[in-house]
C-alpha atoms as a PDB file:
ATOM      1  CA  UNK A   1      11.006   9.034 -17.883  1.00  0.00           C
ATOM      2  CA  UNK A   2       9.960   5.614 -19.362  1.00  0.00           C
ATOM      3  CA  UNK A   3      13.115   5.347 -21.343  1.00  0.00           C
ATOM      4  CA  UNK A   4      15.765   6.479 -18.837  1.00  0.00           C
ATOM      5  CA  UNK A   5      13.951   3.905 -16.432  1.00  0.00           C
ATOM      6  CA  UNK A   6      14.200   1.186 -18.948  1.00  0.00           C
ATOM      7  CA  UNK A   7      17.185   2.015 -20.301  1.00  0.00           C
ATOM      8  CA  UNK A   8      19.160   2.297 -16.899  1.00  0.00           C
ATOM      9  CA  UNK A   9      17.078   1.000 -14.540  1.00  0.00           C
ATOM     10  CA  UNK A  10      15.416  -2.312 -15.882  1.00  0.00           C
ATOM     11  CA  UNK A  11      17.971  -5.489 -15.504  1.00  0.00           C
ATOM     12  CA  UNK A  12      16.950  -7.196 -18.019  1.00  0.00           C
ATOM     13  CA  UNK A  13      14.813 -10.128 -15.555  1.00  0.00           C
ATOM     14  CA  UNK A  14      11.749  -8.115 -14.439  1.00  0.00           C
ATOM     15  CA  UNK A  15      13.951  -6.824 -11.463  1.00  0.00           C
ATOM     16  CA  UNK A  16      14.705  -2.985 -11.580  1.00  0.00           C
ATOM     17  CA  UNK A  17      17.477  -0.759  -9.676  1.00  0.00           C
ATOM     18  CA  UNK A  18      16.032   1.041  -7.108  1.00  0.00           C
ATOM     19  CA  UNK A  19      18.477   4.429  -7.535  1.00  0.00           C
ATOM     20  CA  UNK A  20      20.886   5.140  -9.964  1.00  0.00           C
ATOM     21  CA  UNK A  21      23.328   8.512 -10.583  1.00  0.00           C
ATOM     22  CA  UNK A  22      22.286  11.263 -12.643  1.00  0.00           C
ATOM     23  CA  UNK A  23      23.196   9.443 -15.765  1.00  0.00           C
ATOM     24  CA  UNK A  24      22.157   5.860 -15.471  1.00  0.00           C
ATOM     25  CA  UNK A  25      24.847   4.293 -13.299  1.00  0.00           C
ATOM     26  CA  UNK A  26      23.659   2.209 -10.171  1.00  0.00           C
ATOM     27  CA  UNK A  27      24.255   3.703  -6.606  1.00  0.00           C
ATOM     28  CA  UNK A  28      23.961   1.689  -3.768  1.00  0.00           C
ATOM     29  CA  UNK A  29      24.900   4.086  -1.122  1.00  0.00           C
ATOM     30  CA  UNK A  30      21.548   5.405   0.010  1.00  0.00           C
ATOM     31  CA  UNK A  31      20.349   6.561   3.055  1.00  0.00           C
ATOM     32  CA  UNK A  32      17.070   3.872   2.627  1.00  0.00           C
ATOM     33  CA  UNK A  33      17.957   0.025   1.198  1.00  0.00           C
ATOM     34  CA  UNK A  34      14.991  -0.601  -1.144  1.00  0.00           C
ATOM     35  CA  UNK A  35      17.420  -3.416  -3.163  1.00  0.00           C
ATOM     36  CA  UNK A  36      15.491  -5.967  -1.210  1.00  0.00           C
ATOM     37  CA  UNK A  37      12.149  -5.538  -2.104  1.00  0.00           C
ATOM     38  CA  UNK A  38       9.345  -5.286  -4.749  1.00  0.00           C
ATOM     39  CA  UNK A  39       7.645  -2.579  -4.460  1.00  0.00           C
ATOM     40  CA  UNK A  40       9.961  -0.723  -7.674  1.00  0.00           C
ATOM     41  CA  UNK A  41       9.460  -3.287  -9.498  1.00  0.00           C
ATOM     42  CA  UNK A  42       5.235  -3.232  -9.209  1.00  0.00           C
ATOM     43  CA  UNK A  43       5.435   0.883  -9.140  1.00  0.00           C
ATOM     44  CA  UNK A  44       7.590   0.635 -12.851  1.00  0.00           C
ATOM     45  CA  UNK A  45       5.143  -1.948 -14.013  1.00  0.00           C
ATOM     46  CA  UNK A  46       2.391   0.645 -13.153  1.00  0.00           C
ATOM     47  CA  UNK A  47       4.064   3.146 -14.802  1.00  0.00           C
ATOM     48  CA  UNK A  48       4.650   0.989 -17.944  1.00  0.00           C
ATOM     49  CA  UNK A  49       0.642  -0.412 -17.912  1.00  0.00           C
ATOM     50  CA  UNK A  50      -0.599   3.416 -18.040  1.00  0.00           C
ATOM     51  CA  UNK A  51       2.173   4.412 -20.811  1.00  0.00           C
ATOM     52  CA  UNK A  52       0.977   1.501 -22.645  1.00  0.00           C
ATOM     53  CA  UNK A  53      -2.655   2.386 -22.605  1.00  0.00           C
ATOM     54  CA  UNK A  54      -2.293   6.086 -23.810  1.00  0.00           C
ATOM     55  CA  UNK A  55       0.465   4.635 -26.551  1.00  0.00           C
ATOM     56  CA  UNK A  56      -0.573   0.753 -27.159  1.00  0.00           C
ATOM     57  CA  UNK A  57       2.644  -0.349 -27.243  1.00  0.00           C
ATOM     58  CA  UNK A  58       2.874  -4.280 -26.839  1.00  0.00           C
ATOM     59  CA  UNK A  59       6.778  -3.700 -25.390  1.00  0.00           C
ATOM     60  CA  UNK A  60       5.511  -1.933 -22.220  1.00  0.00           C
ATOM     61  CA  UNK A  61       2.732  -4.707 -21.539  1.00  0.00           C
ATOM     62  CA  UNK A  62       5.017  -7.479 -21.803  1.00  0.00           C
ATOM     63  CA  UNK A  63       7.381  -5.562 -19.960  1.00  0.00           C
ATOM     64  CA  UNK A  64       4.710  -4.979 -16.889  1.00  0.00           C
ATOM     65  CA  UNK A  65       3.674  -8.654 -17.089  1.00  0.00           C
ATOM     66  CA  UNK A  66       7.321  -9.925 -16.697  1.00  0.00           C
ATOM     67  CA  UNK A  67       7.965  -7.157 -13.768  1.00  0.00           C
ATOM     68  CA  UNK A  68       5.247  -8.596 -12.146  1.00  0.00           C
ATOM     69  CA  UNK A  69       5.367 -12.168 -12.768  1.00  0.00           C
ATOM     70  CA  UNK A  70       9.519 -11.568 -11.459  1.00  0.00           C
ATOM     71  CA  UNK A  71       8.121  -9.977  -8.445  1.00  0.00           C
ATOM     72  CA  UNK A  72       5.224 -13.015  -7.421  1.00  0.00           C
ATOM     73  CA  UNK A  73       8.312 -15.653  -8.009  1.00  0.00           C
ATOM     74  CA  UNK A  74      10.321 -13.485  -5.492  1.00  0.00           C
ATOM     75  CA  UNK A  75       7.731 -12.890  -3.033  1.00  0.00           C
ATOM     76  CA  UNK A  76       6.818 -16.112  -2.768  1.00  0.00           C
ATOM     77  CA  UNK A  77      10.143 -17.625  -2.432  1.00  0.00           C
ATOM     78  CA  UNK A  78      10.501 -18.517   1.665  1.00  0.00           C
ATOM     79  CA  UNK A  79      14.117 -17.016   1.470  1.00  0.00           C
ATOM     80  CA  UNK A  80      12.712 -13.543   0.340  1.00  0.00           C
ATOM     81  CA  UNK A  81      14.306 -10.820   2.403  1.00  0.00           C
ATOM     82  CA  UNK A  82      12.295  -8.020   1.635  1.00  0.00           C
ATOM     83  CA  UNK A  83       9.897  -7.539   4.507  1.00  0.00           C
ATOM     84  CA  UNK A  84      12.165  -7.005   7.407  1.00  0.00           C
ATOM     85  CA  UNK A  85      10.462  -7.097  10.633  1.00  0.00           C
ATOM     86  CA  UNK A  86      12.908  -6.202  13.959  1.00  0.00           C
ATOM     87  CA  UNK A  87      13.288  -8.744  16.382  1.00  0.00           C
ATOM     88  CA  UNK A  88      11.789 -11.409  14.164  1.00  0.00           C
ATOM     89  CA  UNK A  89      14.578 -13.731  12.920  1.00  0.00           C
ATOM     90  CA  UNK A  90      12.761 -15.315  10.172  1.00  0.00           C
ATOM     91  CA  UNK A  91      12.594 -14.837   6.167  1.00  0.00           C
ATOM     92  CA  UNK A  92       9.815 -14.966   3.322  1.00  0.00           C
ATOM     93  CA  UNK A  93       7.705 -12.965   5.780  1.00  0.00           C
ATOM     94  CA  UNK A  94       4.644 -11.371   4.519  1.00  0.00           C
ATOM     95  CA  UNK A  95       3.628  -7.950   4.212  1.00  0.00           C
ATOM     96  CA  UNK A  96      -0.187  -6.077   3.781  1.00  0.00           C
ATOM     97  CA  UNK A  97       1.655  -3.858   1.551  1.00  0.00           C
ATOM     98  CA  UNK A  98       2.738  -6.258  -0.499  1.00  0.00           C
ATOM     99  CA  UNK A  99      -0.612  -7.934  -0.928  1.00  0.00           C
ATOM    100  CA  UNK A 100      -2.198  -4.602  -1.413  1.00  0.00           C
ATOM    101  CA  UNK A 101       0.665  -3.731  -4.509  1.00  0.00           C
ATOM    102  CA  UNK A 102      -0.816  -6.688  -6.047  1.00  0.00           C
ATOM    103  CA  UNK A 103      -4.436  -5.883  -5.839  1.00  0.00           C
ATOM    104  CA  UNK A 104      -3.988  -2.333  -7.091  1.00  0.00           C
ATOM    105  CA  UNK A 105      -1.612  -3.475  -9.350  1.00  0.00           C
ATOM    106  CA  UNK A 106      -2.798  -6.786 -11.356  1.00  0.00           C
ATOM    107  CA  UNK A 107      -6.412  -5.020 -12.014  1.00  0.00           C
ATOM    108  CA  UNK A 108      -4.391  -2.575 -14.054  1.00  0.00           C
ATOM    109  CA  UNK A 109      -2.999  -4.895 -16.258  1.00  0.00           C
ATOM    110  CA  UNK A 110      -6.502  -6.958 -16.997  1.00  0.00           C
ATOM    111  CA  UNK A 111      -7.699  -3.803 -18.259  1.00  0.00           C
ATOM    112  CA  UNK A 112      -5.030  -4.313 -21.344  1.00  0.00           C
ATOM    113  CA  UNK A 113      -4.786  -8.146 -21.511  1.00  0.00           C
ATOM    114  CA  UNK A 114      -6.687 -11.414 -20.615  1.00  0.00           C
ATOM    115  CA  UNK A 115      -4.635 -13.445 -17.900  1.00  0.00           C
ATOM    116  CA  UNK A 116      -6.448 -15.975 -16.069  1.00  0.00           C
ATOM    117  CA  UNK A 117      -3.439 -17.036 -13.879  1.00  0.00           C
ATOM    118  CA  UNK A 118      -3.275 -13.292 -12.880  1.00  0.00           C
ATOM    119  CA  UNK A 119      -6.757 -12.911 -12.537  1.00  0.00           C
ATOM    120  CA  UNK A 120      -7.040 -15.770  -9.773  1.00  0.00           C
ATOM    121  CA  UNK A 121      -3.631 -14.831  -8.652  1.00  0.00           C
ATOM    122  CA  UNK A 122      -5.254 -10.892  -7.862  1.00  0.00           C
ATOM    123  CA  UNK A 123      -8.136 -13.265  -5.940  1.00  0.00           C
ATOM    124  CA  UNK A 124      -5.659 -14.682  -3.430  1.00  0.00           C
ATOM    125  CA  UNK A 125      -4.531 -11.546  -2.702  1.00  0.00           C
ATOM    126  CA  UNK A 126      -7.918 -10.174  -2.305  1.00  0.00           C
ATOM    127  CA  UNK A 127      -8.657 -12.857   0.188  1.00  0.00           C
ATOM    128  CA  UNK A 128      -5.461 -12.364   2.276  1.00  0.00           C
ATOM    129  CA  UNK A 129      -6.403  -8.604   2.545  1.00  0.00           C
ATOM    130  CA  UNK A 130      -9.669  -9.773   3.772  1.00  0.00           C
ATOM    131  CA  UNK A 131      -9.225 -12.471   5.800  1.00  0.00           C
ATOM    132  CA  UNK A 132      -5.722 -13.189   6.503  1.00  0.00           C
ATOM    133  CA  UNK A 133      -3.942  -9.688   7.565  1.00  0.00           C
ATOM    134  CA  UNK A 134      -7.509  -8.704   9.133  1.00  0.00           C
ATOM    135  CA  UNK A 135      -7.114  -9.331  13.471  1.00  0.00           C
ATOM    136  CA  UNK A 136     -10.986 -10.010  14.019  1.00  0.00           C
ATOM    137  CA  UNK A 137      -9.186 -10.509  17.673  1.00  0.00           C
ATOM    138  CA  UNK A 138      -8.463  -6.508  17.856  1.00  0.00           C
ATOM    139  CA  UNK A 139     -10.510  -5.522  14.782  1.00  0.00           C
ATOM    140  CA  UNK A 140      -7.111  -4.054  13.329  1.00  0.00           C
ATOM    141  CA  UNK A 141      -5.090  -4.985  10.054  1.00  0.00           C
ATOM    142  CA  UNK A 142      -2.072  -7.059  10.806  1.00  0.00           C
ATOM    143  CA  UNK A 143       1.590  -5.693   8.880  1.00  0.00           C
ATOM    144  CA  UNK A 144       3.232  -8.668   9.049  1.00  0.00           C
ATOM    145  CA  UNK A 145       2.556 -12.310   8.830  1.00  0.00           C
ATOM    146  CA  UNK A 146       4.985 -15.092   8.349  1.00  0.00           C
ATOM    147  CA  UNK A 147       5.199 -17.045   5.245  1.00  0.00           C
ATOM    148  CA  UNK A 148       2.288 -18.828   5.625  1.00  0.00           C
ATOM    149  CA  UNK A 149       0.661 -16.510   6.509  1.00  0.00           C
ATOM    150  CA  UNK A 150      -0.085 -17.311   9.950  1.00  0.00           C
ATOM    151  CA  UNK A 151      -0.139 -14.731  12.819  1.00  0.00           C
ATOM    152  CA  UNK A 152       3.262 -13.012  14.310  1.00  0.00           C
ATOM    153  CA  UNK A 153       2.410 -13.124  18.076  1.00  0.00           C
ATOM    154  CA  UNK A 154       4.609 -10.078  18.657  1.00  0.00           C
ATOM    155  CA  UNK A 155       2.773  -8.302  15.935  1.00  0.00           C
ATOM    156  CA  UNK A 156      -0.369  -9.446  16.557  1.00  0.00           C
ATOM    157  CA  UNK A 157      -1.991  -6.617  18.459  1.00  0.00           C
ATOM    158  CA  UNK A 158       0.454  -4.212  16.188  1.00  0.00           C
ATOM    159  CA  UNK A 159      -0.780  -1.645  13.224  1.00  0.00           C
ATOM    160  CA  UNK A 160       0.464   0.540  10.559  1.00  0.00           C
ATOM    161  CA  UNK A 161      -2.753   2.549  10.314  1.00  0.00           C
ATOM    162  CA  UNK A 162      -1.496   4.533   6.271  1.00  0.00           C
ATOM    163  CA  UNK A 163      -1.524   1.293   5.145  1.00  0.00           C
ATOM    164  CA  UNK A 164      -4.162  -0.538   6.626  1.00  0.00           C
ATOM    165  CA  UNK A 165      -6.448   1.936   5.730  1.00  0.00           C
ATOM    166  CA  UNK A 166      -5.153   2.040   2.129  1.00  0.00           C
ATOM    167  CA  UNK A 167      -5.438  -1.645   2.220  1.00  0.00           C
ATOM    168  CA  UNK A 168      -9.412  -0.931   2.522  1.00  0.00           C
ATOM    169  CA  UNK A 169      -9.932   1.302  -0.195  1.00  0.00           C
ATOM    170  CA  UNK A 170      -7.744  -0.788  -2.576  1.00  0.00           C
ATOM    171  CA  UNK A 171      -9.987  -3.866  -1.796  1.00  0.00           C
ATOM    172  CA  UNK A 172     -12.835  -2.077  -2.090  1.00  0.00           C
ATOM    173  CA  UNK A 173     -11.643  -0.837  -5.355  1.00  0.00           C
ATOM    174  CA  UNK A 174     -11.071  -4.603  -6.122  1.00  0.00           C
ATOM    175  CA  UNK A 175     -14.893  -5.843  -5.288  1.00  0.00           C
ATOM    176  CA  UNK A 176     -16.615  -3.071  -7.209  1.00  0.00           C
ATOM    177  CA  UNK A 177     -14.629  -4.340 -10.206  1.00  0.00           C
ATOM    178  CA  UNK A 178     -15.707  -7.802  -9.412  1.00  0.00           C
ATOM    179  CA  UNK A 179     -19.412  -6.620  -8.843  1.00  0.00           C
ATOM    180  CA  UNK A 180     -19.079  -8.064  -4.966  1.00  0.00           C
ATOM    181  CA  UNK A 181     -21.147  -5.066  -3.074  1.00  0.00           C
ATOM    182  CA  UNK A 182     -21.077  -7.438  -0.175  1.00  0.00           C
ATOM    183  CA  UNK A 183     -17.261  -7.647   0.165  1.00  0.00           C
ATOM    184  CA  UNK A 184     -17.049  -3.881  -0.940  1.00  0.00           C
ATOM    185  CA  UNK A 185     -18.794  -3.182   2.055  1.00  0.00           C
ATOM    186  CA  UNK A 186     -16.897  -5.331   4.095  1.00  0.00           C
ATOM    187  CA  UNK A 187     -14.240  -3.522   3.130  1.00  0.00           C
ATOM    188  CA  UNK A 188     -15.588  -0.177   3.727  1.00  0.00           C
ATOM    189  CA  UNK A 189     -17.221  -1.021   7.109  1.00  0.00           C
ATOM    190  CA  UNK A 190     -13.308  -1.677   8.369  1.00  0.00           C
ATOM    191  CA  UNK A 191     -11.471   1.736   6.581  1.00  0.00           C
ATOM    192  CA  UNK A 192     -14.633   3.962   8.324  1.00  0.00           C
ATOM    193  CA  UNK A 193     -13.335   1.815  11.249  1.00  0.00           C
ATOM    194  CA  UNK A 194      -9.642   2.199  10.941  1.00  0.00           C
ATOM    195  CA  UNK A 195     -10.163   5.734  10.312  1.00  0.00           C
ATOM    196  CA  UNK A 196     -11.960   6.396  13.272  1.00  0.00           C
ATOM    197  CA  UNK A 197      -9.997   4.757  15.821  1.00  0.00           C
ATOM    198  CA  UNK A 198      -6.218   6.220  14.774  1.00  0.00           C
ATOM    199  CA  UNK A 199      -7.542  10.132  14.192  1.00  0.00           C
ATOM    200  CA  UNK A 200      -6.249  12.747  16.254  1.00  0.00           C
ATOM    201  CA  UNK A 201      -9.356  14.820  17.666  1.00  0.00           C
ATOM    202  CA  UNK A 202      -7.199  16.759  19.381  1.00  0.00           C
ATOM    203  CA  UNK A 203      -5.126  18.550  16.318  1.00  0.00           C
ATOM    204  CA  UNK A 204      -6.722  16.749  13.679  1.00  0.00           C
ATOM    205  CA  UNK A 205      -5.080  14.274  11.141  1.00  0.00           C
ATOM    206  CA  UNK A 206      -4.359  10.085  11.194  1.00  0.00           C
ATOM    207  CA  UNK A 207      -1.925   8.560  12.740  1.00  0.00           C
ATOM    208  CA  UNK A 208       0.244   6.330  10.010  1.00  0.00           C
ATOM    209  CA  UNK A 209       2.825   4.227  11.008  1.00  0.00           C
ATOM    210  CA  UNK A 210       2.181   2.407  14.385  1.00  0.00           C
ATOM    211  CA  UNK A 211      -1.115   2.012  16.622  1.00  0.00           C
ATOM    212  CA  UNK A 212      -1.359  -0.754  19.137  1.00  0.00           C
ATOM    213  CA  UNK A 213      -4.016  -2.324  20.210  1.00  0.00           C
ATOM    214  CA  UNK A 214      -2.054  -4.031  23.170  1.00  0.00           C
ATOM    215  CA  UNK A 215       0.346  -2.024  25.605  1.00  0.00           C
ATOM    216  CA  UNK A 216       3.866  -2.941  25.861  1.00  0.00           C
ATOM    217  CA  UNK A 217       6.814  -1.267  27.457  1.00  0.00           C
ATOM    218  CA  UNK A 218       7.499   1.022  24.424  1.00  0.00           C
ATOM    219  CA  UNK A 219       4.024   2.413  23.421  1.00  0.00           C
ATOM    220  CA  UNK A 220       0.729   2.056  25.049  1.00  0.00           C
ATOM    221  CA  UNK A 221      -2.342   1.479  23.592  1.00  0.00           C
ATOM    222  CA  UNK A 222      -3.804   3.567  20.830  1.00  0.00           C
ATOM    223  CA  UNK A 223      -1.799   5.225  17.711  1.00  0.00           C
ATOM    224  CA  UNK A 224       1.460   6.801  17.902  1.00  0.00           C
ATOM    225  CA  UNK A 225       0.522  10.797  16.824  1.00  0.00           C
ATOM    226  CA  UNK A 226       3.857  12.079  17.172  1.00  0.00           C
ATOM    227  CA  UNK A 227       4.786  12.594  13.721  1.00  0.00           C
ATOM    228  CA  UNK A 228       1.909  13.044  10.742  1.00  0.00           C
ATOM    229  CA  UNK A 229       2.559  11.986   7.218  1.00  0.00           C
ATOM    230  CA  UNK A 230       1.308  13.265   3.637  1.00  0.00           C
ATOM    231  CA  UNK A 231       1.043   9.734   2.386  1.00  0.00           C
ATOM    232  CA  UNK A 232      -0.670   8.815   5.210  1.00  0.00           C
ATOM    233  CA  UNK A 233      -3.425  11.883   4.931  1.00  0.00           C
ATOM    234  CA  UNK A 234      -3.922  11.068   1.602  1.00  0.00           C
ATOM    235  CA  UNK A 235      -5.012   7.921   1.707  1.00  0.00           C
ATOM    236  CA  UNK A 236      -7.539   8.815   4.340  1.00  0.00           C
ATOM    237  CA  UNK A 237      -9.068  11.205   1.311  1.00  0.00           C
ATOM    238  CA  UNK A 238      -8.703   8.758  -1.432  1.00  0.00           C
ATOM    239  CA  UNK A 239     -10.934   6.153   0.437  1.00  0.00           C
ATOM    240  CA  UNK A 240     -13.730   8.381   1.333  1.00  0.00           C
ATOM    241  CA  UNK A 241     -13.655  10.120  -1.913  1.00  0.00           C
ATOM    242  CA  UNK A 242     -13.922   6.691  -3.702  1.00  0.00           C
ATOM    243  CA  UNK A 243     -16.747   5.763  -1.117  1.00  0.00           C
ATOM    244  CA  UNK A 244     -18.478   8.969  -1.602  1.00  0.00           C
ATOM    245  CA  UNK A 245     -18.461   8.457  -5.213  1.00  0.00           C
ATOM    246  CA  UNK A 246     -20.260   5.561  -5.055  1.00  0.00           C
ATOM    247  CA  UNK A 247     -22.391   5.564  -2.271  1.00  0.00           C
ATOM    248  CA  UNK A 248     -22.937   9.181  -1.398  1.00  0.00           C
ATOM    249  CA  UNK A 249     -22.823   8.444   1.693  1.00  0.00           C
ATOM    250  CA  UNK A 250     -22.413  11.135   4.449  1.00  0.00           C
ATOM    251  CA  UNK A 251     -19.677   9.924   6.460  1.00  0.00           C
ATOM    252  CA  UNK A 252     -17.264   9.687   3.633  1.00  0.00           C
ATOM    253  CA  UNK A 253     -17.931  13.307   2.357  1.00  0.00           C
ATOM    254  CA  UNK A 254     -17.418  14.368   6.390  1.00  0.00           C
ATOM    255  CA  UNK A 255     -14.608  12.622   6.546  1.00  0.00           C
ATOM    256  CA  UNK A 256     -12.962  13.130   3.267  1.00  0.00           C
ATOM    257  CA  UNK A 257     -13.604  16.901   4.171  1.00  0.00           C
ATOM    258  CA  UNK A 258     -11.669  16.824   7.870  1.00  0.00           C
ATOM    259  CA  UNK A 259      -8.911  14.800   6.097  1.00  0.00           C
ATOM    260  CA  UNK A 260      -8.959  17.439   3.123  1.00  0.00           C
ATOM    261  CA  UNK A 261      -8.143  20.250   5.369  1.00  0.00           C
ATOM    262  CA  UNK A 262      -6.013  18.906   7.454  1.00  0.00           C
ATOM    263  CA  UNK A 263      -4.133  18.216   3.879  1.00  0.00           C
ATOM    264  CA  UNK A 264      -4.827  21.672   2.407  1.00  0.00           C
ATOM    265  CA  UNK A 265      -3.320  23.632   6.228  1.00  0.00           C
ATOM    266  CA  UNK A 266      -0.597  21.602   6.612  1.00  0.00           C
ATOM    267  CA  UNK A 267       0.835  19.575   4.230  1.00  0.00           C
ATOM    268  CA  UNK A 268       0.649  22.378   1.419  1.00  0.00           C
ATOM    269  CA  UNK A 269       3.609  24.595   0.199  1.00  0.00           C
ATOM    270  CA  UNK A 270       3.811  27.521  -1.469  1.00  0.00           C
ATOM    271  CA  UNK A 271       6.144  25.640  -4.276  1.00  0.00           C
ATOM    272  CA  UNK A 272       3.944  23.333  -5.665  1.00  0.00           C
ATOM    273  CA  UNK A 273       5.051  20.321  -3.823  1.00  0.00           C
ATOM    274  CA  UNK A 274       3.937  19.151  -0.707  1.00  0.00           C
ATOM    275  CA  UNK A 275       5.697  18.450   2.506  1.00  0.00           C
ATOM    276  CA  UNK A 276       5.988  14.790   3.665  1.00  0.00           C
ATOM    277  CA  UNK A 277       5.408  15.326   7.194  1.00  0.00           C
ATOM    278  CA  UNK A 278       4.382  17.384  10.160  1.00  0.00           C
ATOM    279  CA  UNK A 279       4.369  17.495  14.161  1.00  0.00           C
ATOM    280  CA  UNK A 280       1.206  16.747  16.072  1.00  0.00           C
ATOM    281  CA  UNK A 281       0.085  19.878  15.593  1.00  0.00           C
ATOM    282  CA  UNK A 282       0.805  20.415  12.167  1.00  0.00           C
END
């Protein structure tokens, strides 16, 4: 998998292809336009960061480091058009996913190399997960945010509850390695927060992609339950299970349980995949 992806899906720059035909050429006919964006580039230089710790190879590091110094020059870059927001005319925008790629990410890479502009660039991410995305106004975690980070006012009282709640755990991840049990709690205080506030207690599972805090004339206040995601599910699980490993605290283990379930009764196939999505009811 590493070579075919380097071999036909690498550019050369630290940018990457997001599809390509079954032997190497580039496609861009596809039904979702990733070409825009950074999140390939960060999930290759995963990919490449764990290959090179079980192998050592120098290549792969260098290789992550470029994909992810390529991607901070392009995200920060106020004609950056890969966090589309609809009905806001305005580029560079930023994203919670993006900052949260970059926590998860960066860490990764300090494990194989020191990099002291990556290690305070991992900081300001950090920070903007903590106190720029966060809406103390609604107690929710904004999506978007324009380039300076300032607040959208049509997406202020707005949430994508998968993310924001994977936003948590991957901070909290962040402060344990900094041995910062205050901000890892901060952290953790919010995803038991987020948690609670888009679950279904009717059928069970989390909301994922919208909750508003504010009614307007689409969607009234509370999350959207309509449609259930994997993704979503899972990182409900991850969060607790990290929590629970650390703290052994209660609530995690209850909740990392009723998400668990929900995973394991509907989400589960017989094939050894698992399906991406259900109803409300499963």
């Amino acid at each position: 998998a590493r070579n075919f992806m380097v071999k036909h899906m690498h550019r050369g720059d630290g940018t990457w292809l997001d599809t390509v035909d079954r032997v190497g050429r580039p496609v861009s006919s596809i039904a979702i336009d990733r070409t825009n964006n950074i999140y390939g580039a960060l999930f290759a230089a995963v990919g490449l960061i764990q290959f090179a710790k079980a192998t050592g190879s120098e290549e792969d590091i260098e290789l992550a480091r470029l994909s992810i110094r390529t991607s901070v020059e392009r995200y920060e870059d106020p004609a950056y058009l890969g966090v589309p927001v609809q009905g806001v005319e305005a580029s560079g925008l930023r994203a919670q996913g993006h900052s949260f790629m970059f926590v998860w990410v960066v860490p990764q890479l300090l494990e194989l190399i020191a990099d002291p502009w990556l290690e305070a660039f991992v900081q300001e991410h950090l920070n903007a997960l903590e106190n720029r995305f966060w809406n103390p106004e609604y107690n929710i975690s904004n999506e978007y945010l324009f380039h300076d980070y300032s607040r959208i006012p049509s997406q202020a009282g707005f949430m994508v509850p998968g993310h924001s709640i994977e936003a948590q755990w991957m901070g909290m991840e962040e402060a344990r390695r900094l041995g910062q049990g205050h901000r890892y709690d901060v952290f953790k205080s919010r995803m038991r927060h987020l948690i609670e506030m888009s679950w279904d207690y009717v059928y069970d599972g989390t909301c994922d992609t919208a909750y508003q805090a504010v009614a307007n004339h689409e969607q009234p206040v509370g999350p959207v339950l309509d449609v259930k995601t994997m993704w979503a599910q899972s990182e409900v699980a991850v969060g607790c299970l990290l929590d629970y490993e650390q703290t052994q605290e209660l609530w995690a283990r209850e909740w990392f349980d009723r998400s668990w379930e929900f995973l394991q009764r509907t989400m589960l196939t017989d094939h050894g995949v698992w399906r991406q999505a259900v109803d409300r009811r499963g």
